[in-house]
C-alpha atoms as a PDB file:
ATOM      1  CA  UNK A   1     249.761  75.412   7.453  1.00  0.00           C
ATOM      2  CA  UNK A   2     247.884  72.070   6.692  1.00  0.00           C
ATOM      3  CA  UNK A   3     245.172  72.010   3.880  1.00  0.00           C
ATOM      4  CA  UNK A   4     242.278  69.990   4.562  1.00  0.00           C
ATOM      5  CA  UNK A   5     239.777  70.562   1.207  1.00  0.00           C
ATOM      6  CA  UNK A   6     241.579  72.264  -1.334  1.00  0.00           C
ATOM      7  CA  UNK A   7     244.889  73.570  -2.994  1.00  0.00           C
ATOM      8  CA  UNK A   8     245.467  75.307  -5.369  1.00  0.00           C
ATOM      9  CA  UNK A   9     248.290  74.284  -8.423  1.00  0.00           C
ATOM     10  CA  UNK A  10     250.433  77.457  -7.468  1.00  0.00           C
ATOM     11  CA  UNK A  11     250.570  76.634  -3.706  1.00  0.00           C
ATOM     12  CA  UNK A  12     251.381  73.291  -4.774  1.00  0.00           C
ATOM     13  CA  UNK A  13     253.830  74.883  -7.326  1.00  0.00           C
ATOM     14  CA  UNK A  14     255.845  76.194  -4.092  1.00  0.00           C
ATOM     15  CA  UNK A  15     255.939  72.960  -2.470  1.00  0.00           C
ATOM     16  CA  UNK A  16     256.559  70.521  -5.036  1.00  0.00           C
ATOM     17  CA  UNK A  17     260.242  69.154  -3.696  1.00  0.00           C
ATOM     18  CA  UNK A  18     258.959  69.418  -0.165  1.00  0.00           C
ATOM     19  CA  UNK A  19     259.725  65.955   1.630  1.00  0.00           C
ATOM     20  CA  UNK A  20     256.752  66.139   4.071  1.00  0.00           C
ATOM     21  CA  UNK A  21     254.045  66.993   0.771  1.00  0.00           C
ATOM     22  CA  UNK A  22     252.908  63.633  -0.903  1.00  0.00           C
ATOM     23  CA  UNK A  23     251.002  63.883  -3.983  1.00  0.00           C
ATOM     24  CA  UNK A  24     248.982  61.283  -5.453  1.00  0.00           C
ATOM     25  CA  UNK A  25     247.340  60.481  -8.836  1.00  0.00           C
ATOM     26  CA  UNK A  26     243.552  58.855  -8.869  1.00  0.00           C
ATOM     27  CA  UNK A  27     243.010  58.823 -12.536  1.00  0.00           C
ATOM     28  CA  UNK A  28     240.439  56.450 -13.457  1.00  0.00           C
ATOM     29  CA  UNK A  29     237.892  55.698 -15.804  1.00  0.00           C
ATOM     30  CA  UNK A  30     234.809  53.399 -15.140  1.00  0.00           C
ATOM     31  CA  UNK A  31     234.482  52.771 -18.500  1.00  0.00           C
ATOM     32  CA  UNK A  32     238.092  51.614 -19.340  1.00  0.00           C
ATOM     33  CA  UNK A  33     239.788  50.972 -15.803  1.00  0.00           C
ATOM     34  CA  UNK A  34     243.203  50.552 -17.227  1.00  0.00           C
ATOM     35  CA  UNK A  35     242.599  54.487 -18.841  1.00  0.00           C
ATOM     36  CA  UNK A  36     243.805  56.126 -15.485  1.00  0.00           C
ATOM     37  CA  UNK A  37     247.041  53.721 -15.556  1.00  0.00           C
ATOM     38  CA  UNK A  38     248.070  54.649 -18.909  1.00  0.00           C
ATOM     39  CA  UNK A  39     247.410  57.853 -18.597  1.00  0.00           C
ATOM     40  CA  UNK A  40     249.817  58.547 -15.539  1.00  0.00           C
ATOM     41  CA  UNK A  41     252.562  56.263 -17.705  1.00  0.00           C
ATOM     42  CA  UNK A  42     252.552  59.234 -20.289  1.00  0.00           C
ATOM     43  CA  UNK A  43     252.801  62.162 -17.548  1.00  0.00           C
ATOM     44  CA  UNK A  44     251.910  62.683 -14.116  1.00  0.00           C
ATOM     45  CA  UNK A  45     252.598  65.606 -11.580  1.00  0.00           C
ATOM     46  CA  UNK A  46     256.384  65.353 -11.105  1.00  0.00           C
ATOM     47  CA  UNK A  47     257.156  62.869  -8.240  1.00  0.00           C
ATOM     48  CA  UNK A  48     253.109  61.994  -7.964  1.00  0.00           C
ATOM     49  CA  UNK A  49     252.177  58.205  -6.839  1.00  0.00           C
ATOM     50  CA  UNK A  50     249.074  56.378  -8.505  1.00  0.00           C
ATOM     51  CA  UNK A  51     246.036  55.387  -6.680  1.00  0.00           C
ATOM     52  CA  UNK A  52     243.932  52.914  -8.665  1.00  0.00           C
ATOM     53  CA  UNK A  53     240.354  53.219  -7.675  1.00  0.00           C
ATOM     54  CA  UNK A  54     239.619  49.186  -7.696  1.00  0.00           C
ATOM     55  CA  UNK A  55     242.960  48.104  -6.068  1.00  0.00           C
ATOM     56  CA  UNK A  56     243.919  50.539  -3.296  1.00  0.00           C
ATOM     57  CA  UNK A  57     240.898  53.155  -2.963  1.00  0.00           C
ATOM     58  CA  UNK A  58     238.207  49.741  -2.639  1.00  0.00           C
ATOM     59  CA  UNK A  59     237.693  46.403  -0.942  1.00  0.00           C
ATOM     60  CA  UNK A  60     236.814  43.108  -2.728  1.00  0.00           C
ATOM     61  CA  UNK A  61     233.373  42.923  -4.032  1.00  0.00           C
ATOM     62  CA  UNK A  62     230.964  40.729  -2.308  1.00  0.00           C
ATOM     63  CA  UNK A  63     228.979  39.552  -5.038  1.00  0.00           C
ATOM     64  CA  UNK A  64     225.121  40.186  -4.089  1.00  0.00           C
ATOM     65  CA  UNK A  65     226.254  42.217  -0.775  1.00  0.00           C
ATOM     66  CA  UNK A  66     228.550  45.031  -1.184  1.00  0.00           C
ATOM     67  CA  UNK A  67     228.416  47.762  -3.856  1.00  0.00           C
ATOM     68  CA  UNK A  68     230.968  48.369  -6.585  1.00  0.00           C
ATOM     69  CA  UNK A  69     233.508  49.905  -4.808  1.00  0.00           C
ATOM     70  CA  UNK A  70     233.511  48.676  -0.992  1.00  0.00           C
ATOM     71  CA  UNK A  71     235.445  50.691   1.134  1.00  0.00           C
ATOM     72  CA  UNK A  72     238.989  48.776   1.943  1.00  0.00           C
ATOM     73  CA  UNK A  73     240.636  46.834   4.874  1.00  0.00           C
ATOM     74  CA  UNK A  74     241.166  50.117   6.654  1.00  0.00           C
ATOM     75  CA  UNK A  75     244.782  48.482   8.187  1.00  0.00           C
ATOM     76  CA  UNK A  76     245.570  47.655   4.197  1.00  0.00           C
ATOM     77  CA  UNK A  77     244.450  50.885   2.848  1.00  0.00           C
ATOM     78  CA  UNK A  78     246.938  52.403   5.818  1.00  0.00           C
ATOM     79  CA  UNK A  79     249.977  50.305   4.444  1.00  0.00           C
ATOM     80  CA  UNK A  80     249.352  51.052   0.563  1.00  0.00           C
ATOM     81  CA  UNK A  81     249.052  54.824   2.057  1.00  0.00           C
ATOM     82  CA  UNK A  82     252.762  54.471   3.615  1.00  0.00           C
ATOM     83  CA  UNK A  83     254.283  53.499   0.784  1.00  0.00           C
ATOM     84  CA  UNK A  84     254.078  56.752  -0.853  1.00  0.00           C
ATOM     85  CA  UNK A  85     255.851  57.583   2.229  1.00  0.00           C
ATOM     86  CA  UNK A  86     252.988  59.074   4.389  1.00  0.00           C
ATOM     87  CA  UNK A  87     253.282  59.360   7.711  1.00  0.00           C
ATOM     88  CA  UNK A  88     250.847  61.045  10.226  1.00  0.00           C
ATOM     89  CA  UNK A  89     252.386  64.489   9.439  1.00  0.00           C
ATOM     90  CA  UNK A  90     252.912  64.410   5.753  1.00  0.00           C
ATOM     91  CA  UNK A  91     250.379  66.930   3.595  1.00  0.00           C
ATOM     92  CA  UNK A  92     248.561  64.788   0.687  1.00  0.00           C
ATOM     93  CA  UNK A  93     247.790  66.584  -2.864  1.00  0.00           C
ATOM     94  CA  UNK A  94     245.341  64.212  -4.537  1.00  0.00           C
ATOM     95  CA  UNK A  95     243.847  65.006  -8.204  1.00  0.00           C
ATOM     96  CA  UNK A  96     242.217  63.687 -10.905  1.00  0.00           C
ATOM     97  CA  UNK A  97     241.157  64.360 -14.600  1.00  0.00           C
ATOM     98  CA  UNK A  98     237.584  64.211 -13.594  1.00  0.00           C
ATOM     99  CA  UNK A  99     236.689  67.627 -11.984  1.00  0.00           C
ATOM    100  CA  UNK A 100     237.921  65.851  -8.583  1.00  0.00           C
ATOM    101  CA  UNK A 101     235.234  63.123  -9.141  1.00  0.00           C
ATOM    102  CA  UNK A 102     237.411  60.094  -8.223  1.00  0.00           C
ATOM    103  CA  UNK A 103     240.366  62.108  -6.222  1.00  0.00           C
ATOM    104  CA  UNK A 104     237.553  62.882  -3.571  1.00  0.00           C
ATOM    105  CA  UNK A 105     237.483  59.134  -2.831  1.00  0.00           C
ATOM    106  CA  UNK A 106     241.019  58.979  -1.569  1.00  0.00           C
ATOM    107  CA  UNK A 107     240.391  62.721   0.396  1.00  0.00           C
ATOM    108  CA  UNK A 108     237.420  61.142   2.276  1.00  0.00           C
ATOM    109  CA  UNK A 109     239.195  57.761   2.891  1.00  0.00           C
ATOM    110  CA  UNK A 110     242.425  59.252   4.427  1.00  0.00           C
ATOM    111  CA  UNK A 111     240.009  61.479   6.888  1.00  0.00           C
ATOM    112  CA  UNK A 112     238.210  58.128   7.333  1.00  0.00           C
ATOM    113  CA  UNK A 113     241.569  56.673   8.746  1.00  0.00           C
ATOM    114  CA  UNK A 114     242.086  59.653  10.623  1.00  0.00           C
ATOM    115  CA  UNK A 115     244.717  61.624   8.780  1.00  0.00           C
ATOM    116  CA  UNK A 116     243.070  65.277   7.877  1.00  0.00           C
ATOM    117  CA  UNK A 117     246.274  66.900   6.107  1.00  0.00           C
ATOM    118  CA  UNK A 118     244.940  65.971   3.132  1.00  0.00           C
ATOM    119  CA  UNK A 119     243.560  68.241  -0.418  1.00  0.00           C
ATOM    120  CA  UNK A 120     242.190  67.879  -3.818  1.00  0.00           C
ATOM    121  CA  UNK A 121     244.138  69.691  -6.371  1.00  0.00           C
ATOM    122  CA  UNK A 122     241.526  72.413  -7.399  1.00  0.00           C
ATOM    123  CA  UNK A 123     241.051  71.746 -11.025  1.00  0.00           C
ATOM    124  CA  UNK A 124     242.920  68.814 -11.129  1.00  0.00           C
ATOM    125  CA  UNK A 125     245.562  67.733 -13.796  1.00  0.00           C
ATOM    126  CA  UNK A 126     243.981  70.119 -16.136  1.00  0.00           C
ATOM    127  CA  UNK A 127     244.591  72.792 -13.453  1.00  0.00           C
ATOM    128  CA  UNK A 128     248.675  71.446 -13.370  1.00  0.00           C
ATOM    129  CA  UNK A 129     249.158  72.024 -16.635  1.00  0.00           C
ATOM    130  CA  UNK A 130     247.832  75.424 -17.187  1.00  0.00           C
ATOM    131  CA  UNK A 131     249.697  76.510 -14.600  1.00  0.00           C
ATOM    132  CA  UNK A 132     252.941  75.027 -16.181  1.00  0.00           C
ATOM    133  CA  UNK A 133     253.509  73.079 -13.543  1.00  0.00           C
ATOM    134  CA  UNK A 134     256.422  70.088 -13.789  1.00  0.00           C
ATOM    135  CA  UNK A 135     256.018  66.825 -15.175  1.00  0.00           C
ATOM    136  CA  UNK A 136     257.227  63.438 -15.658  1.00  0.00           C
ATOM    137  CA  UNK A 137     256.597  60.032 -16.525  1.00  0.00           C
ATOM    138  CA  UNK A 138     259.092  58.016 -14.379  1.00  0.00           C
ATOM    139  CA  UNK A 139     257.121  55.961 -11.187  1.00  0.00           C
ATOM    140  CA  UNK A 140     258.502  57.208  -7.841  1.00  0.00           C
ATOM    141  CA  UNK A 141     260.384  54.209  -5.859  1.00  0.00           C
ATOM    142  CA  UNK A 142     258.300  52.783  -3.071  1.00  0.00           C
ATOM    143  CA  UNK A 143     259.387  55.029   0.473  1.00  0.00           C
ATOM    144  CA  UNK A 144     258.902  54.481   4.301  1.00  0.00           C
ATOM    145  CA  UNK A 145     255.927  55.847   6.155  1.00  0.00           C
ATOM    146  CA  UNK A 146     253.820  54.992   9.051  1.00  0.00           C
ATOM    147  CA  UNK A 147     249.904  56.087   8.963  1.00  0.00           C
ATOM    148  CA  UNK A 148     248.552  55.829  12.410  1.00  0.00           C
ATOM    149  CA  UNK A 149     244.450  54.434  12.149  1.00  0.00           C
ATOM    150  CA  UNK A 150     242.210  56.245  13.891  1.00  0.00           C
ATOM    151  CA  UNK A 151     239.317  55.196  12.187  1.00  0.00           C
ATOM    152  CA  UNK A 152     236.069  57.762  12.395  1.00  0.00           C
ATOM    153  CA  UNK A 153     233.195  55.302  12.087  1.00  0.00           C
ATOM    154  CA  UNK A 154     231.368  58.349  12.442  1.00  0.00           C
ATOM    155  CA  UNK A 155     231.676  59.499   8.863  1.00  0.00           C
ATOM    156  CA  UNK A 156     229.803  56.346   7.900  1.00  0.00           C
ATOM    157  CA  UNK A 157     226.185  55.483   7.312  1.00  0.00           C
ATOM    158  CA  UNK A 158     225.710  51.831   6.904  1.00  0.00           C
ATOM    159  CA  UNK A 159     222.331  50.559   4.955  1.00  0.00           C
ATOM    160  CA  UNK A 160     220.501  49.762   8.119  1.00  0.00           C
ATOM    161  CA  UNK A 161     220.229  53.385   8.825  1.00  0.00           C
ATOM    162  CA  UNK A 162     219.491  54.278   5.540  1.00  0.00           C
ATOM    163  CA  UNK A 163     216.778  52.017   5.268  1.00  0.00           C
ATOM    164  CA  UNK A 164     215.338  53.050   8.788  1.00  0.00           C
ATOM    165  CA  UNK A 165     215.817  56.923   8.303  1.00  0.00           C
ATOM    166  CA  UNK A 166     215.417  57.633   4.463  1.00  0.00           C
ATOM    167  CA  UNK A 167     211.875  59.401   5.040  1.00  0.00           C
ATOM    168  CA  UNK A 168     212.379  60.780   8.581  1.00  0.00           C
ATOM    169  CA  UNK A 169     212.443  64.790   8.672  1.00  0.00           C
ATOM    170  CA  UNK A 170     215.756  64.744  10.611  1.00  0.00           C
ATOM    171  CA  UNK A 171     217.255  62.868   8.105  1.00  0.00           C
ATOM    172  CA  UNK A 172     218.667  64.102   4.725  1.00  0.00           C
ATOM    173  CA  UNK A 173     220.045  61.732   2.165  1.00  0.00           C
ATOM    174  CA  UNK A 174     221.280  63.344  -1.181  1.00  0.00           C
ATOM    175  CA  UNK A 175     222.300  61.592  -4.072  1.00  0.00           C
ATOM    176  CA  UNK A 176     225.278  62.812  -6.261  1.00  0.00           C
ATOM    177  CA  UNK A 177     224.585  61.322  -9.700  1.00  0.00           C
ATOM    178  CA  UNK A 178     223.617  62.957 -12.513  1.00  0.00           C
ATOM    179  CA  UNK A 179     219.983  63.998 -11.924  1.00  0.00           C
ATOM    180  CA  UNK A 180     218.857  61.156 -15.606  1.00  0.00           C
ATOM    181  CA  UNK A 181     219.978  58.807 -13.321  1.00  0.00           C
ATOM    182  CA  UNK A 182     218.303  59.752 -10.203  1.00  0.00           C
ATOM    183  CA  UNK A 183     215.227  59.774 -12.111  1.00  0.00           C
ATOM    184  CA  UNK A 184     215.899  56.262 -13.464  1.00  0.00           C
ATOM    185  CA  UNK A 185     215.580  57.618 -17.178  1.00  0.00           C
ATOM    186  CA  UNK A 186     218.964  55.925 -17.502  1.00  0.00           C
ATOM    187  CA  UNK A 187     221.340  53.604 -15.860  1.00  0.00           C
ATOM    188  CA  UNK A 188     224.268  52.947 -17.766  1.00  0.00           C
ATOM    189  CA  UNK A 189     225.940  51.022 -15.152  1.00  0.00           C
ATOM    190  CA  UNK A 190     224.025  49.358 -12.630  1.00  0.00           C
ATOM    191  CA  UNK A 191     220.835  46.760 -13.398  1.00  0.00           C
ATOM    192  CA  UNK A 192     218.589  48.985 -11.348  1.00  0.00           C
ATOM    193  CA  UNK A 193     217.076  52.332 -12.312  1.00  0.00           C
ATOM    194  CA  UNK A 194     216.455  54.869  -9.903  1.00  0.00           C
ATOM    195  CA  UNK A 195     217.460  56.265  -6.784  1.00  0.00           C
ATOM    196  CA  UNK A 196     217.054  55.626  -2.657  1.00  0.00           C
ATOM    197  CA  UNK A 197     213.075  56.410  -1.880  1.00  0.00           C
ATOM    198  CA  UNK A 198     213.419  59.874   0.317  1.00  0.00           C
ATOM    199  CA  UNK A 199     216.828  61.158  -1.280  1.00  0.00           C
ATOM    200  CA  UNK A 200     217.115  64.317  -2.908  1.00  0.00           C
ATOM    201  CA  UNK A 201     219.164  64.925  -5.656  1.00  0.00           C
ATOM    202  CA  UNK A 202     222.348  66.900  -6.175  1.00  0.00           C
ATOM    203  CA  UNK A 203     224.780  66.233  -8.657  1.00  0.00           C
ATOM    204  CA  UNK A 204     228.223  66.890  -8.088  1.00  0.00           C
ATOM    205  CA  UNK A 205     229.103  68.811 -11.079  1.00  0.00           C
ATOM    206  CA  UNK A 206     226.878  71.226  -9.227  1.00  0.00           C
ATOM    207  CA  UNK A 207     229.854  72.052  -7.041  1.00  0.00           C
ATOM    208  CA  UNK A 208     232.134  73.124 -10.156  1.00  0.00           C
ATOM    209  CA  UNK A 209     232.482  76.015 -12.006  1.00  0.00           C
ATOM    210  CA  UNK A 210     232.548  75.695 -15.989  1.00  0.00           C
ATOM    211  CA  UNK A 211     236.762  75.401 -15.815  1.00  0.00           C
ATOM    212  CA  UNK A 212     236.292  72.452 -13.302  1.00  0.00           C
ATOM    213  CA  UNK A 213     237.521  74.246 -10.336  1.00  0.00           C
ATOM    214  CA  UNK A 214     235.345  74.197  -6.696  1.00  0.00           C
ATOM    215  CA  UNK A 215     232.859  77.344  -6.786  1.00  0.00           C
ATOM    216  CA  UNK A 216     234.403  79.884  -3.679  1.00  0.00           C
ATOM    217  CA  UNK A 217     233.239  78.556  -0.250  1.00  0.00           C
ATOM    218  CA  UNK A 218     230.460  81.147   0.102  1.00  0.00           C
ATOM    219  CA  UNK A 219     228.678  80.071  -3.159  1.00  0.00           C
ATOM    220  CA  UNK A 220     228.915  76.310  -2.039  1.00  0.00           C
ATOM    221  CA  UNK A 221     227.515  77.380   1.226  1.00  0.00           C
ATOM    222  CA  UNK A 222     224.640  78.880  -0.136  1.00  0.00           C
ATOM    223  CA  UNK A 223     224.076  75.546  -2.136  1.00  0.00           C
ATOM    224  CA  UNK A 224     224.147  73.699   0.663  1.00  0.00           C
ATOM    225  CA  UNK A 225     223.103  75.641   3.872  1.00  0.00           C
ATOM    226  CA  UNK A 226     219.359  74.956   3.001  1.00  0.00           C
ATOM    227  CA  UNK A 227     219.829  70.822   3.543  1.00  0.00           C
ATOM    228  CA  UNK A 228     221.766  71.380   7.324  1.00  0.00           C
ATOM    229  CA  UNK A 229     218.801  73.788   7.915  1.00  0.00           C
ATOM    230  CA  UNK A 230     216.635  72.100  11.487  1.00  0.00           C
ATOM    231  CA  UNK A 231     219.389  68.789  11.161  1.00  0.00           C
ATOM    232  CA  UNK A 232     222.528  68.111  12.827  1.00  0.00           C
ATOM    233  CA  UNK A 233     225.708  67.671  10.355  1.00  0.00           C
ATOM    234  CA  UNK A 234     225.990  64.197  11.062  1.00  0.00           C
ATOM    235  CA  UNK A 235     221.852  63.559   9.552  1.00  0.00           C
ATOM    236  CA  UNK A 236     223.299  64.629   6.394  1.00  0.00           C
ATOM    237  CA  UNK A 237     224.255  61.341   4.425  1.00  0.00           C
ATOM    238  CA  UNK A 238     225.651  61.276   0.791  1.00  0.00           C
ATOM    239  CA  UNK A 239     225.434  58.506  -1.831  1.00  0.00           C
ATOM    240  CA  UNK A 240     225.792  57.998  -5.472  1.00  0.00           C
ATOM    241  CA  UNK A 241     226.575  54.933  -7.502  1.00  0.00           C
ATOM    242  CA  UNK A 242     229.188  52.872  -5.466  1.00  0.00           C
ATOM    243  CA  UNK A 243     230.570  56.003  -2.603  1.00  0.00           C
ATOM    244  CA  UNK A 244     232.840  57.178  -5.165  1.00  0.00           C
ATOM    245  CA  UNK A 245     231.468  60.613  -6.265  1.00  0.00           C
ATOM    246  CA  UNK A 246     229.451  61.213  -2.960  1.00  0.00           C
ATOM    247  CA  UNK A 247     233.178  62.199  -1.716  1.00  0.00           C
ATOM    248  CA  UNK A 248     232.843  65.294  -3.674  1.00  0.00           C
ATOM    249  CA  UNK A 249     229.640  66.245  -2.092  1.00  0.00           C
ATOM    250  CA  UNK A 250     231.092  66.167   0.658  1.00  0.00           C
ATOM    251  CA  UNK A 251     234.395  67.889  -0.008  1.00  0.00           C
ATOM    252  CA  UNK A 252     232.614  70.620  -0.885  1.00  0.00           C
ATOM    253  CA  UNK A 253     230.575  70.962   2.239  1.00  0.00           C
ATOM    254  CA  UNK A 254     233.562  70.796   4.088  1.00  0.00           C
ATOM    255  CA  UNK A 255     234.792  73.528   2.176  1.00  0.00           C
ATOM    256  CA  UNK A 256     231.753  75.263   2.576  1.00  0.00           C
ATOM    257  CA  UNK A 257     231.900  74.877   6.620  1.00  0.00           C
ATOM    258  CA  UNK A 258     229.942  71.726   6.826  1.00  0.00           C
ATOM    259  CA  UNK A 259     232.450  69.081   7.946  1.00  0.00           C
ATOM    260  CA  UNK A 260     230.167  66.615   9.862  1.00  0.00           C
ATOM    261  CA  UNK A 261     228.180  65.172   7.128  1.00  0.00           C
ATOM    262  CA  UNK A 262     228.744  61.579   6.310  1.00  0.00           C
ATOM    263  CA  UNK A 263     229.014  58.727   3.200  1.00  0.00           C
ATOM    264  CA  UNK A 264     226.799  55.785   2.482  1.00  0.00           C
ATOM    265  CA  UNK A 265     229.499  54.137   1.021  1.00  0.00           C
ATOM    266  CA  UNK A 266     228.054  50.988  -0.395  1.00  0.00           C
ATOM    267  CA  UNK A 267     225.788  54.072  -2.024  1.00  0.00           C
ATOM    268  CA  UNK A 268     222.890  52.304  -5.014  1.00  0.00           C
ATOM    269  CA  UNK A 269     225.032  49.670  -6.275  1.00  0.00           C
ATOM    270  CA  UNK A 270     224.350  48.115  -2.848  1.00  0.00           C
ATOM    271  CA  UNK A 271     221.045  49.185  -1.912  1.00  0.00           C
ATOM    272  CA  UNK A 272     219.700  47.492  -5.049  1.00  0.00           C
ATOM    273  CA  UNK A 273     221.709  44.011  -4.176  1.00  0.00           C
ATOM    274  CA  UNK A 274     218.518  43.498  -1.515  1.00  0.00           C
ATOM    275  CA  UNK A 275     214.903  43.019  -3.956  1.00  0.00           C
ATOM    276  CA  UNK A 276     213.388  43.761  -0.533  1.00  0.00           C
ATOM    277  CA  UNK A 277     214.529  47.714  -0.548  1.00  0.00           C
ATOM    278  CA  UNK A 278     212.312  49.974  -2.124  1.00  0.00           C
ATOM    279  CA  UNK A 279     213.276  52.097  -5.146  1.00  0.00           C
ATOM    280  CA  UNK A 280     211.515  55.084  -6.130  1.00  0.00           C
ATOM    281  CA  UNK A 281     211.778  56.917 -10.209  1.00  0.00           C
ATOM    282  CA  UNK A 282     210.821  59.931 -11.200  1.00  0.00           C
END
């Protein structure tokens, strides 16, 4: 059986010491990048890989072009991937301290590169431990794999569109930041306030119960089954600050039977680097 959105820290329990299961550790803080680092130095999942957001999960930044976290050399991002021993059959765990917030990232990138056996950890490292799961603090050597690309442009909504579509009524954009931000009330990271004119917001942590685990698939549905209403999956585009948390969004639609929807990647952090795009507040 492959898992696609989510697993749960029993199943992955059973599976632990299974050679075609890869799990992998996206810890990371924006605040203090090396957090996530240290952090999987003093215990990880036994046998768990790390993923560091700005060195394998993004691209180089373009200054005044590309967003925060530019999605990376797909043909790179493949070879970083085999190290931890992947190959096109291998089931992925990924987690995260953060509710799934960064883990997400790596989910939606691996589909982007066309390998679907891939699933968050449902609750994430929190999740592991409760569940007394095993852990360790010794890095796993580098191992042999071979990822196949078969990238799915389709899961990707470059600015162009965005800028074209944003206010058309078969077009839904949805931003994933905390709703302060949307608004422009704050902006503790980027130098623009704000949010795309035409988006709608909904904040991941919407998709989380108070423990930090995904709500069931039938209350997630009823979250989002109002935005696919009169649209095609694919007119469904997510964003946030720099296509990190927008992954969540739409893990959770997948979960909720809504695979088709798609990422902005280069998400505000990008959309502001042009004065020429509007920006609406609220």
């Amino acid at each position: 059986m492959a898992f696609t959105t989510l697993v749960s820290a029993d199943t992955l329990k059973t599976h632990l010491h299974d050679p075609s299961w890869v799990v992998v550790d996206c810890r990371f803080s924006l605040d203090d990048t090396e957090r996530g680092r240290r952090a999987y130095a003093e215990g990880h999942v036994s046998g768990a890989y790390y993923a560091h957001l700005d060195e394998v999960l993004s691209g180089p930044i373009l200054p005044g072009k590309t967003g925060r976290h530019p999605l990376p050399d797909p043909e790179e991002f493949a070879r970083a991937v085999a190290g931890w021993g992947v190959t096109d059959h291998t089931q992925v765990v990924v987690y995260d301290d953060a509710g799934g917030g960064v883990a997400s990232r790596l989910w939606w990138l691996l589909r982007w590169i066309g390998h679907e056996r891939v699933a968050l950890l449902d609750g994430g490292w929190n999740a592991w431990q409760q569940a007394g799961g095993s852990v360790d603090t010794a890095t796993p050597p580098a191992r042999e794999g071979a990822v196949t690309v078969r990238l799915d442009a389709g899961l990707v909504a470059e600015a162009e569109e965005v800028a074209s579509r944003r206010e058309a009524g078969d077009f839904v954009l949805l931003d994933a930041r905390a709703y302060e931000r949307f608004a422009g009330r704050v902006e503790p990271i980027d130098p623009v306030a704000g949010h795309i004119p035409g988006a709608r917001s909904l904040p991941f942590g919407g998709n989380l119960d108070i423990d930090g685990r995904f709500l069931p698939p039938e209350r997630l549905k009823a979250r989002f089954a109002p935005l696919f209403e009169g649209v095609e999956e694919s007119d469904v585009v997510c964003y946030c600050g720099s296509g990190v948390t927008a992954a969540h969004n739409l893990l959770a639609m997948a979960h909720a039977g809504y695979p088709g929807a798609r990422l902005y990647p280069g998400s505000w952090s990008e959309w502001i680097t042009d004065p020429d795009r509007p920006v609406a507040r609220e």
